[in-house]
C-alpha atoms as a PDB file:
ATOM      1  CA  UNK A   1       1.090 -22.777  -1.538  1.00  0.00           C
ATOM      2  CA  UNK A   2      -0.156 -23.504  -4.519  1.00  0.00           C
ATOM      3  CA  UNK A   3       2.270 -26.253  -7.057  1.00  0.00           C
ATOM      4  CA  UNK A   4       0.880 -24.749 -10.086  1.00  0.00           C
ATOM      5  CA  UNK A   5       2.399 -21.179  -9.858  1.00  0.00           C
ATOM      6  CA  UNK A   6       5.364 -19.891  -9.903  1.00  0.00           C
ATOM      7  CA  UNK A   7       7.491 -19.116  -6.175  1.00  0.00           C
ATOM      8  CA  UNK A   8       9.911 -16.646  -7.750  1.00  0.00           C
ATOM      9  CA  UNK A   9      10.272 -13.573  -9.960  1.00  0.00           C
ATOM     10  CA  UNK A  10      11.719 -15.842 -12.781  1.00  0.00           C
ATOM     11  CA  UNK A  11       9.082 -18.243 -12.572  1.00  0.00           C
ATOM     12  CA  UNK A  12       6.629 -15.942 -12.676  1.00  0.00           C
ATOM     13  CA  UNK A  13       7.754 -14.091 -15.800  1.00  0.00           C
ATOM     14  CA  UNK A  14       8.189 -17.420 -17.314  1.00  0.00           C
ATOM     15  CA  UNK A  15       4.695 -18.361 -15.864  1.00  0.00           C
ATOM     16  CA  UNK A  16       3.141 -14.814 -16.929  1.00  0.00           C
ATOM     17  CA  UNK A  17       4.290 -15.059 -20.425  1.00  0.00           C
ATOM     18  CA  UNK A  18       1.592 -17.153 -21.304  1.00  0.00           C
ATOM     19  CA  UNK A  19      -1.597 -15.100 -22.030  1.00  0.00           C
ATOM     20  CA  UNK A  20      -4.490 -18.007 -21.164  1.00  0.00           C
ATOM     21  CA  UNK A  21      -2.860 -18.391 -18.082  1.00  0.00           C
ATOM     22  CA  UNK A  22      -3.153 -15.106 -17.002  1.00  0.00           C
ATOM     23  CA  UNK A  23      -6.503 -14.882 -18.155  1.00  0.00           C
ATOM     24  CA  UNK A  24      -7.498 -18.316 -16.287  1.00  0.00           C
ATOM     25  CA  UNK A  25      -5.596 -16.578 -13.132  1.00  0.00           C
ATOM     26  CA  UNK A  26      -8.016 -13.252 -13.093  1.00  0.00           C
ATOM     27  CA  UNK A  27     -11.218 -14.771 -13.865  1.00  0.00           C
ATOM     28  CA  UNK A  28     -10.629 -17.755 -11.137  1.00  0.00           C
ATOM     29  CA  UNK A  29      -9.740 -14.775  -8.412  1.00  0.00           C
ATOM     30  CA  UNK A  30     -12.710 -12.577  -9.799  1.00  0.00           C
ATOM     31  CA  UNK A  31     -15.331 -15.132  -9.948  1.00  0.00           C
ATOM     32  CA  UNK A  32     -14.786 -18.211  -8.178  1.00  0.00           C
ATOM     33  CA  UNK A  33     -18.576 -19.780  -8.996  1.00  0.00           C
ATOM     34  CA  UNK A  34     -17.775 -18.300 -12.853  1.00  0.00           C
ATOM     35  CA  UNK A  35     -18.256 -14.814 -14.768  1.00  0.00           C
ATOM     36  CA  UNK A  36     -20.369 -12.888 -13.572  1.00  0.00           C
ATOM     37  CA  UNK A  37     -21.804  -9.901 -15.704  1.00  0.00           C
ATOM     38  CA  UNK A  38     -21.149  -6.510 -14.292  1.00  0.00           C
ATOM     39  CA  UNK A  39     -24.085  -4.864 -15.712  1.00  0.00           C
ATOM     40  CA  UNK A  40     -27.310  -7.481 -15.085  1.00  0.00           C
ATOM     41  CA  UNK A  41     -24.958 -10.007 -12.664  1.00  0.00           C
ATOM     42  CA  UNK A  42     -26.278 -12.922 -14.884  1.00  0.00           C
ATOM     43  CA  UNK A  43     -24.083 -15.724 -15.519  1.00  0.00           C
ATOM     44  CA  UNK A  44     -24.692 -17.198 -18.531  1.00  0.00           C
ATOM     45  CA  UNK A  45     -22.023 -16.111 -21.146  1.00  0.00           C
ATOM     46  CA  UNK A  46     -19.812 -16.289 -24.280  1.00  0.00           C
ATOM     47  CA  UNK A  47     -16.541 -15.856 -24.676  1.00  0.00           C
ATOM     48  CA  UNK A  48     -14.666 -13.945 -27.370  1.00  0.00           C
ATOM     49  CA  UNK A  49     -10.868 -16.136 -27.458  1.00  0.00           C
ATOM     50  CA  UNK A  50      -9.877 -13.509 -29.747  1.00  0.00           C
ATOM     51  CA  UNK A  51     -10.646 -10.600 -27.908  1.00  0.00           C
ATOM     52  CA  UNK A  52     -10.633 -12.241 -24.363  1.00  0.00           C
ATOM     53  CA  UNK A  53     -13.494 -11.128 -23.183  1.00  0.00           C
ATOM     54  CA  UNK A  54     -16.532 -12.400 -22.644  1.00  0.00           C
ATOM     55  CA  UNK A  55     -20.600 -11.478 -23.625  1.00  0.00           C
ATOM     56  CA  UNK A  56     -23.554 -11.768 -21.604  1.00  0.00           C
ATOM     57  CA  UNK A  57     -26.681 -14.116 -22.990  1.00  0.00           C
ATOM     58  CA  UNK A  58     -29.120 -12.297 -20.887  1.00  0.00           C
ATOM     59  CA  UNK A  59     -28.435  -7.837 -21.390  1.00  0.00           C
ATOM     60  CA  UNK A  60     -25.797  -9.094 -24.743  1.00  0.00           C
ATOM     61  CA  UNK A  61     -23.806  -6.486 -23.529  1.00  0.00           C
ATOM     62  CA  UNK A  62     -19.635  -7.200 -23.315  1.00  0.00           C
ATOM     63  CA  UNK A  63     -16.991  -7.285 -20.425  1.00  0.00           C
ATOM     64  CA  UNK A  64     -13.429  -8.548 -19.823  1.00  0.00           C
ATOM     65  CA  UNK A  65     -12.360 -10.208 -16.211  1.00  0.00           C
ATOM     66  CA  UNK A  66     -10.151  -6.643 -15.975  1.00  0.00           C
ATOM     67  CA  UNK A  67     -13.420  -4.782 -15.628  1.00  0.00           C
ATOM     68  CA  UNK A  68     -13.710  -3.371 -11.993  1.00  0.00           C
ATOM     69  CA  UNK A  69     -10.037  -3.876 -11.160  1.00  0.00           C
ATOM     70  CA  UNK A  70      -7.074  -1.740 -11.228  1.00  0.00           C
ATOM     71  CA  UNK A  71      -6.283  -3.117 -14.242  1.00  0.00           C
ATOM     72  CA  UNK A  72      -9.393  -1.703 -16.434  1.00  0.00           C
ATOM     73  CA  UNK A  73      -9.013   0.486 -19.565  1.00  0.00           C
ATOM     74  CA  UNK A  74      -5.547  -0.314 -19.310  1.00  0.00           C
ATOM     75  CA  UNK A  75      -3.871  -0.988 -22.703  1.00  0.00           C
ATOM     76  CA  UNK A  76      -1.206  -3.154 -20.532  1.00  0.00           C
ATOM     77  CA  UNK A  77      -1.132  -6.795 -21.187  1.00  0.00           C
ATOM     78  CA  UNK A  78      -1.448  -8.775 -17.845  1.00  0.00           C
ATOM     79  CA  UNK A  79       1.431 -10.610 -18.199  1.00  0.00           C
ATOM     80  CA  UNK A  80       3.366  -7.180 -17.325  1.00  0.00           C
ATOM     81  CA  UNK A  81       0.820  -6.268 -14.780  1.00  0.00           C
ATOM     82  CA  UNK A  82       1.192  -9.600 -12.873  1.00  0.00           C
ATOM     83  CA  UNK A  83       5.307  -9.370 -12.924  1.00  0.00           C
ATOM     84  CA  UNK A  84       5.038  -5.587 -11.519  1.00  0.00           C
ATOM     85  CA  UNK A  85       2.373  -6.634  -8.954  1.00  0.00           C
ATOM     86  CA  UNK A  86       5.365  -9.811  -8.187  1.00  0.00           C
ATOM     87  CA  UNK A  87       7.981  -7.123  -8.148  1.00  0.00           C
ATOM     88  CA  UNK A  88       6.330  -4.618  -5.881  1.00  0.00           C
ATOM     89  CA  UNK A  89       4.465  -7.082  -3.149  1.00  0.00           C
ATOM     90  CA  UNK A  90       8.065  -8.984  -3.068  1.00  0.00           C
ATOM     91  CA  UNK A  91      10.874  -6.220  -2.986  1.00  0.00           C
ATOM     92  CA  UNK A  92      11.924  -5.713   0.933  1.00  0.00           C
ATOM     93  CA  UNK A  93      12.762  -2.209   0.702  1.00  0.00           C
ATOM     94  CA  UNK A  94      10.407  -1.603  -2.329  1.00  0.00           C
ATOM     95  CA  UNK A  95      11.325  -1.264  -6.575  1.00  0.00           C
ATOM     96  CA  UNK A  96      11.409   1.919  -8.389  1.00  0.00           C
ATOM     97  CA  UNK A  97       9.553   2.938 -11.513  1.00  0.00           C
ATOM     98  CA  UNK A  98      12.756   2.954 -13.702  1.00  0.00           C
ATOM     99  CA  UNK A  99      13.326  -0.349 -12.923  1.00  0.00           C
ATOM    100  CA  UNK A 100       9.790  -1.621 -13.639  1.00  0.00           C
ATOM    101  CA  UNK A 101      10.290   0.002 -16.743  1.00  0.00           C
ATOM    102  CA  UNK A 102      13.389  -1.778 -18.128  1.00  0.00           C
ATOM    103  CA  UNK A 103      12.101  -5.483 -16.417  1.00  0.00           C
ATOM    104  CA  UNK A 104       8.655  -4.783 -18.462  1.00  0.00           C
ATOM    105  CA  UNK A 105       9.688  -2.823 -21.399  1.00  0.00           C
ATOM    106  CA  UNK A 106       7.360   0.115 -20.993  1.00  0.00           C
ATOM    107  CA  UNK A 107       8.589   3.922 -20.068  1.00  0.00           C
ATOM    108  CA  UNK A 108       8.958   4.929 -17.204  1.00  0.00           C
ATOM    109  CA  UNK A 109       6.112   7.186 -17.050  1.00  0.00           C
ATOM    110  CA  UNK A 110       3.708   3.925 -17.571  1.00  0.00           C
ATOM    111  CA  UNK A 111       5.531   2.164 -14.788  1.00  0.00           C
ATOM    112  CA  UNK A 112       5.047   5.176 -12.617  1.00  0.00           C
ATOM    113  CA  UNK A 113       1.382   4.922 -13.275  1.00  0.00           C
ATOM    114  CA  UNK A 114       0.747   1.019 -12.783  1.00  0.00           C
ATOM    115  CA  UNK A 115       2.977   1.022  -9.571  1.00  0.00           C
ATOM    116  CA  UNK A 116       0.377   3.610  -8.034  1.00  0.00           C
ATOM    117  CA  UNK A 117      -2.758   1.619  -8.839  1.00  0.00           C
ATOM    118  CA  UNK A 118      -1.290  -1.362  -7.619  1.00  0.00           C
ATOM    119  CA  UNK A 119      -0.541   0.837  -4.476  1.00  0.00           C
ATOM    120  CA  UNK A 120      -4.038   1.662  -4.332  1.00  0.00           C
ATOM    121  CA  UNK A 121      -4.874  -2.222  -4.128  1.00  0.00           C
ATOM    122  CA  UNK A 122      -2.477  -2.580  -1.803  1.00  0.00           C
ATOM    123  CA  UNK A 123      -4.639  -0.283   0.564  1.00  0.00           C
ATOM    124  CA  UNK A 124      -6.812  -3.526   1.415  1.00  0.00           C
ATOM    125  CA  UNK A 125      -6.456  -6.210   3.285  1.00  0.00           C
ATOM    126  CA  UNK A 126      -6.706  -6.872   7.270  1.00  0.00           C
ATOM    127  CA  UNK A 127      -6.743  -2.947   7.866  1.00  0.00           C
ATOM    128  CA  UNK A 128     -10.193  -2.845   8.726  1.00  0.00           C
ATOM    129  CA  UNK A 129      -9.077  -5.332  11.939  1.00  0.00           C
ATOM    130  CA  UNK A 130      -8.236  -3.059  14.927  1.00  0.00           C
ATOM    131  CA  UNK A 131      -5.319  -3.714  16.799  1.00  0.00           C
ATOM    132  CA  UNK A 132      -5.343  -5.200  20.345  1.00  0.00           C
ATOM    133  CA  UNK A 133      -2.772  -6.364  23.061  1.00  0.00           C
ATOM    134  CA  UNK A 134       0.496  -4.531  23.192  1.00  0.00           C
ATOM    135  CA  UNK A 135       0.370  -1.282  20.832  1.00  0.00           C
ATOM    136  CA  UNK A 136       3.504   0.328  19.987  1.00  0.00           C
ATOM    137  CA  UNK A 137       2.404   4.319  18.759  1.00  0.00           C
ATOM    138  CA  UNK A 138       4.941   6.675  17.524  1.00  0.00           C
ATOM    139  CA  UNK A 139       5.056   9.595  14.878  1.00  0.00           C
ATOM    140  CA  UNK A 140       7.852  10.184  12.477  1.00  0.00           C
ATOM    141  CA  UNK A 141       8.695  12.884  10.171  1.00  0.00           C
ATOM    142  CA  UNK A 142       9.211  12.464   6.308  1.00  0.00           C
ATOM    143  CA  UNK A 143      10.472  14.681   3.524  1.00  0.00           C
ATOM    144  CA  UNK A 144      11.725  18.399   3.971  1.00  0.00           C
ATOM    145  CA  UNK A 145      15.243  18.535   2.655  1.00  0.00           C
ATOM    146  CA  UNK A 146      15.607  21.822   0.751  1.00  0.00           C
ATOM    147  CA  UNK A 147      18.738  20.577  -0.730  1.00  0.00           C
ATOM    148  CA  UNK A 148      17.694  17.782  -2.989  1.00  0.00           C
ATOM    149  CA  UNK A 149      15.391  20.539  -4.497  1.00  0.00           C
ATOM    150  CA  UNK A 150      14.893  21.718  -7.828  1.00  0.00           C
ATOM    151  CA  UNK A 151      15.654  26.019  -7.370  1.00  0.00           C
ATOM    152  CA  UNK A 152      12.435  26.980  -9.096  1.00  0.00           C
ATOM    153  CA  UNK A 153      10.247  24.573  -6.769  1.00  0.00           C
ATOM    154  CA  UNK A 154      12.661  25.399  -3.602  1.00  0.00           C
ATOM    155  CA  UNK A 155      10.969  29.144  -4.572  1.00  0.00           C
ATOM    156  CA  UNK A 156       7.574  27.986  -5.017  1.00  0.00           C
ATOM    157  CA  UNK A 157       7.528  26.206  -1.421  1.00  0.00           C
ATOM    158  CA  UNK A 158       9.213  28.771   0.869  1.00  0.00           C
ATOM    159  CA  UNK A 159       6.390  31.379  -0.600  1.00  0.00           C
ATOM    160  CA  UNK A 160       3.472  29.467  -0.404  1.00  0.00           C
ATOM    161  CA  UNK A 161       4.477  27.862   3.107  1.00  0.00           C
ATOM    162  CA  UNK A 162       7.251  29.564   3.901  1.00  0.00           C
ATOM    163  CA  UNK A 163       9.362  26.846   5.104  1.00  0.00           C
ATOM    164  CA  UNK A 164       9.982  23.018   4.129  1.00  0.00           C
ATOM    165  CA  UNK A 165       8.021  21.433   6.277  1.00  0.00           C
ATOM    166  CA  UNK A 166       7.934  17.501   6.608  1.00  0.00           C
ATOM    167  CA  UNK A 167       5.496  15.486   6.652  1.00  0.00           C
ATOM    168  CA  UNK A 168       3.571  13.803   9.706  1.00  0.00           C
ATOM    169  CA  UNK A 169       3.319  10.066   9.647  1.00  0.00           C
ATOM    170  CA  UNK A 170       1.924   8.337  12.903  1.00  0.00           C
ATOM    171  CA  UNK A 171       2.608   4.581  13.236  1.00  0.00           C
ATOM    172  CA  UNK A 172       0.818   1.992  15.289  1.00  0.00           C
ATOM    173  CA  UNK A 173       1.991  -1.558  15.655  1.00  0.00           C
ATOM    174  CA  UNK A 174       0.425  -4.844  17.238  1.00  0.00           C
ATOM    175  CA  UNK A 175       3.892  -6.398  18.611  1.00  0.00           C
ATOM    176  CA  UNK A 176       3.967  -9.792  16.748  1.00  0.00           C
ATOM    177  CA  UNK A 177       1.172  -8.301  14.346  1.00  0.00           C
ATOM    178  CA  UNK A 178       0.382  -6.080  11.928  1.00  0.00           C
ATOM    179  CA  UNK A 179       1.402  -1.820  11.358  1.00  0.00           C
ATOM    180  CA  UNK A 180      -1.027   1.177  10.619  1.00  0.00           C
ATOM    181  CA  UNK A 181       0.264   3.899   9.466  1.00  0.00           C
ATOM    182  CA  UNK A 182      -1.690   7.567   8.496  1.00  0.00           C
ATOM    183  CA  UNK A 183      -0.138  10.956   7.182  1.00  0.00           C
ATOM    184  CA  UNK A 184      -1.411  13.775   9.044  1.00  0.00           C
ATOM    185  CA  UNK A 185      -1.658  17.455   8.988  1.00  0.00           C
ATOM    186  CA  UNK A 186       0.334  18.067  12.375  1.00  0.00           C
ATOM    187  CA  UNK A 187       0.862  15.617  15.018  1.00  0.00           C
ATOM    188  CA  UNK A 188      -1.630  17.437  17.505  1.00  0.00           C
ATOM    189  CA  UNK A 189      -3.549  15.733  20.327  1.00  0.00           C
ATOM    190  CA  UNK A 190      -6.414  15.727  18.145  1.00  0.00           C
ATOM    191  CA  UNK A 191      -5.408  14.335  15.062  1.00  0.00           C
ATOM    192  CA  UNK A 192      -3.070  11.858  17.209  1.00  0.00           C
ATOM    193  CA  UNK A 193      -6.080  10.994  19.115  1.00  0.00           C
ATOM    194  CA  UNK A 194      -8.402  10.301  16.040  1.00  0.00           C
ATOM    195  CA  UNK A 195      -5.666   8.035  14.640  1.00  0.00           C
ATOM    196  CA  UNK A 196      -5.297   5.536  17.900  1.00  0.00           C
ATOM    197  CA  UNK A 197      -8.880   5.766  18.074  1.00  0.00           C
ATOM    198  CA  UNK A 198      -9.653   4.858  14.757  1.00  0.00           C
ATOM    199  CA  UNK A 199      -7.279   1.427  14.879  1.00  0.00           C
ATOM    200  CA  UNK A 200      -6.961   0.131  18.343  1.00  0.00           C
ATOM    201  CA  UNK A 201      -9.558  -1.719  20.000  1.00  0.00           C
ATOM    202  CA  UNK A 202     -10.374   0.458  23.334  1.00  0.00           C
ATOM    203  CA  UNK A 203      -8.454  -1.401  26.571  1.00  0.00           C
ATOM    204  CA  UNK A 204      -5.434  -2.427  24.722  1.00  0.00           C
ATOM    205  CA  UNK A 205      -2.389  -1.774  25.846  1.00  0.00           C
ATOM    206  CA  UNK A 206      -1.021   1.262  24.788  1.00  0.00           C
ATOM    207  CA  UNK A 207       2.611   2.409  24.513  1.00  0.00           C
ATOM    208  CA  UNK A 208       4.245   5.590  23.749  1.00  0.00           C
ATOM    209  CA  UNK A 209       6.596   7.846  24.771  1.00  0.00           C
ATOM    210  CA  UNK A 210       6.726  10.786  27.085  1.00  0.00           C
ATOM    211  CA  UNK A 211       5.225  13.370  24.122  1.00  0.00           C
ATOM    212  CA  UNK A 212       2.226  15.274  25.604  1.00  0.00           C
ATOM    213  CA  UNK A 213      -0.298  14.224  22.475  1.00  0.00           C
ATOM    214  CA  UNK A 214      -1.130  10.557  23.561  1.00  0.00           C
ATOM    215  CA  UNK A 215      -1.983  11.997  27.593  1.00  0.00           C
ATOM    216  CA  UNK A 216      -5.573  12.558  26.234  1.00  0.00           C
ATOM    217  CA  UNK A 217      -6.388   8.789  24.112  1.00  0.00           C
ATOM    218  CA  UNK A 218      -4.356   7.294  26.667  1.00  0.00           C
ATOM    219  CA  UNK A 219      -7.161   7.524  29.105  1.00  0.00           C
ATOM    220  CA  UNK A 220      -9.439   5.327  27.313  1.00  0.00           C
ATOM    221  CA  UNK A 221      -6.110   2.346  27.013  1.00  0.00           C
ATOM    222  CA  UNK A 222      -3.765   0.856  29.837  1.00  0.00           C
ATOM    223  CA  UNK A 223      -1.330   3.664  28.704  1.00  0.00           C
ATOM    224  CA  UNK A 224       2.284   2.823  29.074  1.00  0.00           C
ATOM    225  CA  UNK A 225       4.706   5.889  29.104  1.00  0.00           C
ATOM    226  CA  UNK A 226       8.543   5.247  28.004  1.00  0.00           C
ATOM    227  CA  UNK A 227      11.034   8.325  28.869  1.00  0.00           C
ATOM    228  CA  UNK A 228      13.464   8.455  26.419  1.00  0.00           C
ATOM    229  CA  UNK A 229      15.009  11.097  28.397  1.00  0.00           C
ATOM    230  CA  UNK A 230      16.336   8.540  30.854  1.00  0.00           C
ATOM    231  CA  UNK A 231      15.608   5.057  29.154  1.00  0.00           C
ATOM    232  CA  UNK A 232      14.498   3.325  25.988  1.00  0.00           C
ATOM    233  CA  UNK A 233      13.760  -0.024  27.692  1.00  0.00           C
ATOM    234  CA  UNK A 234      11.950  -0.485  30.811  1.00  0.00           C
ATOM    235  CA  UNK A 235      11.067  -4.361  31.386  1.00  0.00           C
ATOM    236  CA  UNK A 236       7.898  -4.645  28.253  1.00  0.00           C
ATOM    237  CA  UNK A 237       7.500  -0.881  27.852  1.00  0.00           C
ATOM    238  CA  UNK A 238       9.324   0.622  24.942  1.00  0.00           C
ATOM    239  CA  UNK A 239       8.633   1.328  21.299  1.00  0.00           C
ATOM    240  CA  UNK A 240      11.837  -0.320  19.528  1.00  0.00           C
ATOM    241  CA  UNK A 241       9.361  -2.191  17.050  1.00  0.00           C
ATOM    242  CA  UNK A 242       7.762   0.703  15.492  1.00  0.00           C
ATOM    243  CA  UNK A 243      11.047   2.938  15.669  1.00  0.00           C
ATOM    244  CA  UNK A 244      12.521  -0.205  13.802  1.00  0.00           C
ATOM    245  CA  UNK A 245       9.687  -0.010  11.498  1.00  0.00           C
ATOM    246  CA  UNK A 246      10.259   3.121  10.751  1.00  0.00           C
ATOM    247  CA  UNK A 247      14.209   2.583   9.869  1.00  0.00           C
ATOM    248  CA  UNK A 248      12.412  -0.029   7.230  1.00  0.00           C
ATOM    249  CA  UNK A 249      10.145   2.203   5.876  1.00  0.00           C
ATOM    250  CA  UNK A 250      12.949   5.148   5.729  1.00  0.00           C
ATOM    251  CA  UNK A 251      15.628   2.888   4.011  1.00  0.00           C
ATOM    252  CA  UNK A 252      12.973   1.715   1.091  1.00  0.00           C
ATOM    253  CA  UNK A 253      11.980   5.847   0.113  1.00  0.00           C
ATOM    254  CA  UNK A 254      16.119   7.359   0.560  1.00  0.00           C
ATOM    255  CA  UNK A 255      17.509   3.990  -0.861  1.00  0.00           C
ATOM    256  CA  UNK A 256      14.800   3.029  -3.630  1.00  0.00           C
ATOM    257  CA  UNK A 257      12.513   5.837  -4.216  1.00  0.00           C
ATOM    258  CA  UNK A 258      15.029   8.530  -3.029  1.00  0.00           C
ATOM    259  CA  UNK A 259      12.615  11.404  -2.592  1.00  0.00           C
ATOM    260  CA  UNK A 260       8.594  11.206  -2.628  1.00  0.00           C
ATOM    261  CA  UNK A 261       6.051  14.187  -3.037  1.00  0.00           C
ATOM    262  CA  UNK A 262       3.917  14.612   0.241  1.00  0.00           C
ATOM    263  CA  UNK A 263       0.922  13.962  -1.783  1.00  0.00           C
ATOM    264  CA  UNK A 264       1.972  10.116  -2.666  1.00  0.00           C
ATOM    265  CA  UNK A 265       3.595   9.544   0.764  1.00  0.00           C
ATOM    266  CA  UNK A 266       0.102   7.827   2.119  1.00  0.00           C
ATOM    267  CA  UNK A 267       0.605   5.189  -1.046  1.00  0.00           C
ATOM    268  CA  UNK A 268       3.827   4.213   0.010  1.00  0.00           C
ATOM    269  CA  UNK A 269       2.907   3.897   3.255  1.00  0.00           C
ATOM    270  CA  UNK A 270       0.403   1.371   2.163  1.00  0.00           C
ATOM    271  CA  UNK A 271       2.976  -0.079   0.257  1.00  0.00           C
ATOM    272  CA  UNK A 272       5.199  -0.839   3.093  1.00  0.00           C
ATOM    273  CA  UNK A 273       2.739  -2.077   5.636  1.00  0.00           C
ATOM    274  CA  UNK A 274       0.930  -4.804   3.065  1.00  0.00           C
ATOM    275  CA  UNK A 275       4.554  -6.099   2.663  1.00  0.00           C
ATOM    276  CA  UNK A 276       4.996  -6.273   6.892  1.00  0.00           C
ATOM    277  CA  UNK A 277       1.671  -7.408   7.030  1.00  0.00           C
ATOM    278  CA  UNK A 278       2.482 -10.178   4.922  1.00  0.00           C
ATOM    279  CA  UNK A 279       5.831 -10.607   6.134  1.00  0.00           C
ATOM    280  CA  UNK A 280       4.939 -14.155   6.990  1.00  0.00           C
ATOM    281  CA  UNK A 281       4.037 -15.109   3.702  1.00  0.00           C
ATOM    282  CA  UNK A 282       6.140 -16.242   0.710  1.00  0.00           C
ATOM    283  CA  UNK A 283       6.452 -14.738  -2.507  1.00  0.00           C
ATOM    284  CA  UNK A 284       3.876 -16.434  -3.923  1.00  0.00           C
ATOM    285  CA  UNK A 285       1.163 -15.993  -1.159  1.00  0.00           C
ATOM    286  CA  UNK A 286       1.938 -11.773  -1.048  1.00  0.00           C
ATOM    287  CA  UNK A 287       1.130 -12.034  -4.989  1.00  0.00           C
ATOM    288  CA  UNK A 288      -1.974 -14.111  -4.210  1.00  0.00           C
ATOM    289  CA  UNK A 289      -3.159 -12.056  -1.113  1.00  0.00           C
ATOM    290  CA  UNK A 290      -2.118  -8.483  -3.891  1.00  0.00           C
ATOM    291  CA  UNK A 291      -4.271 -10.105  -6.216  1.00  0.00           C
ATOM    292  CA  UNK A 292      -7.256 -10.987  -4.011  1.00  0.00           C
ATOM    293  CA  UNK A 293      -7.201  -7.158  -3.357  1.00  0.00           C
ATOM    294  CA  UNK A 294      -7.414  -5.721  -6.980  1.00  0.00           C
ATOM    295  CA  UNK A 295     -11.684  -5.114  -7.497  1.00  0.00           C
ATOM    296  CA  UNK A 296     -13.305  -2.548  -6.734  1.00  0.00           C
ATOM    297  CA  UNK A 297     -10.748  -0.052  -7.195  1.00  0.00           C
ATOM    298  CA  UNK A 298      -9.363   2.813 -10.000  1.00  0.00           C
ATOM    299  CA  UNK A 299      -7.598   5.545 -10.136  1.00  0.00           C
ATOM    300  CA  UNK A 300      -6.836   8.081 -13.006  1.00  0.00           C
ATOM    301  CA  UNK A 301      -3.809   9.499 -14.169  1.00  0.00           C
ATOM    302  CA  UNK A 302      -5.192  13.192 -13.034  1.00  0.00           C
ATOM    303  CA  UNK A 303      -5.792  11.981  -9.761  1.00  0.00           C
ATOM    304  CA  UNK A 304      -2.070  11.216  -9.060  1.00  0.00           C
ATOM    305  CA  UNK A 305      -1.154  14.367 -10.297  1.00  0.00           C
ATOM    306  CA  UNK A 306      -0.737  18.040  -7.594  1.00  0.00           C
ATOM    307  CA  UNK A 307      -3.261  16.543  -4.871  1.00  0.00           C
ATOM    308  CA  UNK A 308      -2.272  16.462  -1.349  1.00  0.00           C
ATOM    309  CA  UNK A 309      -4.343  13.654   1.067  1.00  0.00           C
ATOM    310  CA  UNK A 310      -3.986  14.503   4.707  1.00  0.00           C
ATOM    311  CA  UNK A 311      -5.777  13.012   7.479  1.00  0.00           C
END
């Protein structure tokens, strides 16, 4: 842990307020060995106090440490992006938008928008690491309830699909490790398959219950079948750790987010599992290992808007 910055959401606004700070924060994560210029990757610069960013010697072209992160073109100070990044990487069962907005100031549509690119940094991390050992793998089923829907959109889904079908999320979790998770289109063999496949190291231990779409991948793991017909436990084969996980992940979208679209449900996936993932961690080190995560990454306002991602 670092003694400089702050360990809570107080000390961090406090911290945050200060615009150098945040500034000296960015650049240091960024560019350890110094600015570096995007465009000719020389470093010998300038720097503009007044403007905050900084101009290249060599190419005398201009660039800001926000360039290449989530938080470019953004007209959001970074004191407010670095208290919603606290607030989202901290919050056990996750924050919603509206009350971003009255902790930052800014509407709620704004708040909307820099929770989801701060989901999309949140993607990162130690995903790319397959899973190994004892593998927990269950689906779930999010979304659906006709009731909580507007009339007009109610209409609108029953004749395009004719019924309110929920989504399919599978999970897979290392038991004293980390969770994937992945929306997909059905939860056929196939697609079930190409998900265990895709994040468990071949050989592991792999436990699931009775349903007939792991029988296939299982081959290629020391499959371990659980009938919750007759038992949930047997000795070390069961999946109460993902099923947990899955009460976690539930609780956060009723309780915080109350309903999300099917075509935002990956995000929130990744925002759960970067906050298990880092479970470990204190405040301050889920905010350093959120930050650490922020380059190379944008998304647009259209983007977020009436397009489904399945896997």
């Amino acid at each position: 842990m670092n003694p400089t910055l702050p360990t809570t959401l107080q000390e961090a606004i406090q911290y945050f307020a200060d615009p150098q700070r945040c500034q000296d924060l960015l650049s240091a994560m960024r560019w350890p060995q110094g600015p570096v210029c995007p465009s000719c990757r020389s470093h010998e610069h300038g720097f503009v106090k007044s403007r905050a960013i900084y101009q290249c010697k060599m190419c005398r072209k201009q660039y800001s440490a926000k360039v290449g992160t989530i938080f470019e073109d953004s007209p959001i100070k970074l004191d407010k992006w670095f208290c919603a990044l606290w607030m989202i990487t901290n919050a056990k069962n996750g924050v919603s938008s509206y009350e971003v907005a009255r902790s930052l100031g800014v509407t709620q549509k704004t708040a909307w928008f820099m929770m989801h690119r701060i989901r999309l940094a949140l993607q990162h991390g130690s995903i790319d690491r397959k899973l190994m050992g004892d593998v927990e793998v269950d689906e779930t089923y999010i979304g659906g309830k006709a009731r909580n829907m507007h009339s007009d959109k109610r209409a609108k889904l029953m004749k395009n699909e004719g019924s309110f079908r929920k989504a399919v999320v599978v999970g897979m979790l290392e038991r004293k490790g980390e969770v994937r998770t992945a929306v997909l289109r059905t939860a056929s063999e196939k697609l079930l398959g190409k998900s265990v496949r895709e994040h468990v190291v071949p050989g592991s231990n792999l436990i699931t219950d009775e349903a007939a779409g792991y029988t296939k991948v299982g081959r290629e793991y020391a499959h371990k079948v659980i009938n919750h017909a007759e038992t949930y436990v047997k000795g070390n084969v069961h999946t109460n750790s993902i099923e947990n996980y899955w009460s976690l992940l539930k609780r956060g979208i009723k309780g915080t987010y109350i309903s999300v679209e099917p075509f935002h449900l990956f995000r929130y996936l990744d925002e759960q599992a970067f906050r298990f993932n880092t479970r470990k961690d204190n405040d301050q080190g889920r905010f350093m290992a959120a930050l650490s995560q922020i380059s190379g990454k944008r998304v647009q306002y259209r983007e977020l808007i009436g397009q489904t991602t399945w896997h």
